[in-house]
Protein backbone atom coordinates (compact mmCIF):
# COMPACT_ATOMS: atom_id res chain seq x y z
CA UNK A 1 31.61 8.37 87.02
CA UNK A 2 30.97 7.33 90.74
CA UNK A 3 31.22 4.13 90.55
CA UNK A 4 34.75 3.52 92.69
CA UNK A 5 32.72 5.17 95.31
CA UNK A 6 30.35 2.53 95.94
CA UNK A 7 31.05 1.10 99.26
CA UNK A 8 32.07 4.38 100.96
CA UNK A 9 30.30 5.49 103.65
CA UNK A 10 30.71 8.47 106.13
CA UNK A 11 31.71 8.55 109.70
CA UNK A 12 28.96 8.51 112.44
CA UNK A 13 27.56 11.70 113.50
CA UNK A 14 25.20 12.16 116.63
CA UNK A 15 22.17 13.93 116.19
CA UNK A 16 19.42 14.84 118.56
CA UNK A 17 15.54 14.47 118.34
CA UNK A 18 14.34 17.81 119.68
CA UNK A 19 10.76 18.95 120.86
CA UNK A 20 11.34 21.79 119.35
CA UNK A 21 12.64 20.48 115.72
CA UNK A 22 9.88 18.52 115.73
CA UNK A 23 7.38 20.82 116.22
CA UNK A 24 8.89 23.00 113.48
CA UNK A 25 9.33 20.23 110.99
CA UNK A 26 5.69 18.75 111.53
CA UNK A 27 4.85 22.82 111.26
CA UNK A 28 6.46 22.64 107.91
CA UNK A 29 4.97 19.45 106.21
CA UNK A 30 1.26 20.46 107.40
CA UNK A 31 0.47 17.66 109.60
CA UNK A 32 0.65 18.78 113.53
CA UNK A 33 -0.89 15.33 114.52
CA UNK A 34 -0.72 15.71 118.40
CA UNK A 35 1.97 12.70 118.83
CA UNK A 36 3.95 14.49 117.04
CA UNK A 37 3.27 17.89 118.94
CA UNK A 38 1.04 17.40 122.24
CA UNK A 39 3.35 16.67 125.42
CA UNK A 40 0.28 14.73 126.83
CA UNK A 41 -0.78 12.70 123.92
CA UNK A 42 3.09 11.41 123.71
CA UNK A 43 2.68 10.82 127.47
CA UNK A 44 -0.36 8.97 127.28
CA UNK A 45 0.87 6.69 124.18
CA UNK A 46 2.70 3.77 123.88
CA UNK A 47 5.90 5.32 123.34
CA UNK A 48 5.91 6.95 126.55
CA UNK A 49 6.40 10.83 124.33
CA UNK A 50 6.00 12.08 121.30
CA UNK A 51 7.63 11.04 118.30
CA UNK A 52 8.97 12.50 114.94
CA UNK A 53 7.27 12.26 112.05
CA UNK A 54 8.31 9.42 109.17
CA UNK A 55 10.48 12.21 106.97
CA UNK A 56 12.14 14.00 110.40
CA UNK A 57 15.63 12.41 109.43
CA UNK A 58 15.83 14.68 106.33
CA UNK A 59 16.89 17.49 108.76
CA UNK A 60 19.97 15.45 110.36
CA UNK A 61 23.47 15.32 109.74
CA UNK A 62 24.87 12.21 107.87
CA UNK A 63 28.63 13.99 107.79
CA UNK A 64 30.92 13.63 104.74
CA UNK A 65 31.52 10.91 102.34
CA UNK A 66 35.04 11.21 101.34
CA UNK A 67 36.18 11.93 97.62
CA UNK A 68 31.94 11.92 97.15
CA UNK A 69 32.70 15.74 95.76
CA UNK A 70 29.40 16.64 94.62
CA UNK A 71 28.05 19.85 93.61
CA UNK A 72 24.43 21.17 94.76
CA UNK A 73 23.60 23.29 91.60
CA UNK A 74 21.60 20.79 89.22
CA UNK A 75 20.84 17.65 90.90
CA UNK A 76 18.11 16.53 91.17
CA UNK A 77 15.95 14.84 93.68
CA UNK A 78 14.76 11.42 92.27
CA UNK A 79 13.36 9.04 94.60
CA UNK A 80 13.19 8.26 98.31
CA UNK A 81 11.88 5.76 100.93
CA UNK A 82 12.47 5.89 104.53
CA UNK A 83 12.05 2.04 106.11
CA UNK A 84 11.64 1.99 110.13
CA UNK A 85 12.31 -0.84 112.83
CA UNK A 86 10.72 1.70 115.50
CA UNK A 87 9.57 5.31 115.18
CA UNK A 88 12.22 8.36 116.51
CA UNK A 89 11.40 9.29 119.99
CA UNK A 90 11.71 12.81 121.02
CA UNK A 91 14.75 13.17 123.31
CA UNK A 92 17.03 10.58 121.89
CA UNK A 93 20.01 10.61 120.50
CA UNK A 94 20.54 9.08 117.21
CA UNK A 95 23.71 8.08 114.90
CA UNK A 96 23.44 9.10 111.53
CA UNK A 97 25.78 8.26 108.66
CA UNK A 98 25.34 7.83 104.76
CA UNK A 99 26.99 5.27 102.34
CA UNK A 100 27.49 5.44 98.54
CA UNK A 101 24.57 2.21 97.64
CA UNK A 102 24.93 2.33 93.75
CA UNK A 103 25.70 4.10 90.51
CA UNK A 104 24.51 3.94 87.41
CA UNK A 105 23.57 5.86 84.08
CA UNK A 106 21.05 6.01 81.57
CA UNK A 107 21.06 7.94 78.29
CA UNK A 108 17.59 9.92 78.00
CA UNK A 109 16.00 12.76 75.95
CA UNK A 110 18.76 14.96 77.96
CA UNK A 111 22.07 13.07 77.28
CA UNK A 112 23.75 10.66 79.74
CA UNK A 113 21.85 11.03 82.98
CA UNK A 114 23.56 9.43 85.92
CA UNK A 115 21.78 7.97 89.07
CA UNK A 116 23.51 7.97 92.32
CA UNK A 117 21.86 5.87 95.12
CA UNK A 118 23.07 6.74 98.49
CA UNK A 119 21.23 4.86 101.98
CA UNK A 120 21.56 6.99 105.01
CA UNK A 121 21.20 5.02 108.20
CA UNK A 122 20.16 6.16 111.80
CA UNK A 123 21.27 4.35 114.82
CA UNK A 124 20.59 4.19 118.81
CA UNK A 125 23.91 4.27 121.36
CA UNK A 126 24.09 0.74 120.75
CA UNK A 127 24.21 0.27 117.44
CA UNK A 128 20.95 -0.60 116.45
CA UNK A 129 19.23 0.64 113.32
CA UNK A 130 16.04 2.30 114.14
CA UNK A 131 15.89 3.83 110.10
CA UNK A 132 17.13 3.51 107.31
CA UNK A 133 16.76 5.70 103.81
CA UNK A 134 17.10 5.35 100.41
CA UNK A 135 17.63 8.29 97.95
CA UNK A 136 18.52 8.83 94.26
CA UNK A 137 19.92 11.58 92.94
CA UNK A 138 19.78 12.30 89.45
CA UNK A 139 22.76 13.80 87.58
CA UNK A 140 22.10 15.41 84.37
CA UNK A 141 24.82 15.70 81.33
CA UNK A 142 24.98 19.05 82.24
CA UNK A 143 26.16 18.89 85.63
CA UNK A 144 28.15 15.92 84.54
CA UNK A 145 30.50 17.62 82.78
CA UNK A 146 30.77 20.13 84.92
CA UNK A 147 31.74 17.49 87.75
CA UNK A 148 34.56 15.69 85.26
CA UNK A 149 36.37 19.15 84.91
């Protein structure tokens, strides 16, 4: 079903790592660890501020995959890993995009389920990866056939 869109990938988008995001998001997820929220403890560590915590990059924009037409209504939310060559430092700037990893399917006690693994990738100005992610989203027959229409 998605299979010719393996490869694809979306265009860059810049994305900022804001004090007060990150406050909010560590609000959210229950954990207000003071690198993550105390100006001085970022100040006093050895990043120099605070930093976001590991799942922070589910709030930022990857942009569009094109022809990737997806509907939100009935997927669901298999797996995901977040890998890091550094943490995100509050402040910085960041270059997000997402890419079409693999697709495959699977017949279970629902019908033909279909698995859609996309990596999403955040960069510094230079290029450099600082994350990556891996997700999989699970496509049941259901919304299958409502995609093939």
């Amino acid at each position: 079903m998605f299979n010719d869109q393996i490869g694809k990938q979306s265009i860059k988008v810049k994305n900022a790592v804001e004090r007060g995001a990150v406050k909010k998001f560590a609000e959210a997820i229950g954990d207000l660890h003071p690198i993550f929220v105390d100006e001085d403890t970022g100040r006093l560590s050895r990043y120099k501020n605070n930093i976001a915590p590991s799942t922070f990059p589910r709030v930022f924009d990857y942009g569009v995959i094109e022809g990737l037409n997806l509907t939100i209504e009935g997927l669901i939310h298999g797996e995901q890993t977040f890998h890091y060559k550094r943490p995100l430092v509050v402040g910085e700037e960041v270059y997000c995009y997402s890419k079409v990893k693999n697709y495959f399917e699977k017949k279970g006690n629902f019908g033909q389920m279909g698995f859609l693994v996309l990596e999403s990738l955040g960069e510094d100005q230079a290029g450099n990866v600082i994350f990556s992610s891996t997700s999989t989203i699970v496509i049941s027959e259901a919304v299958r056939k409502v995609l093939v229409k």
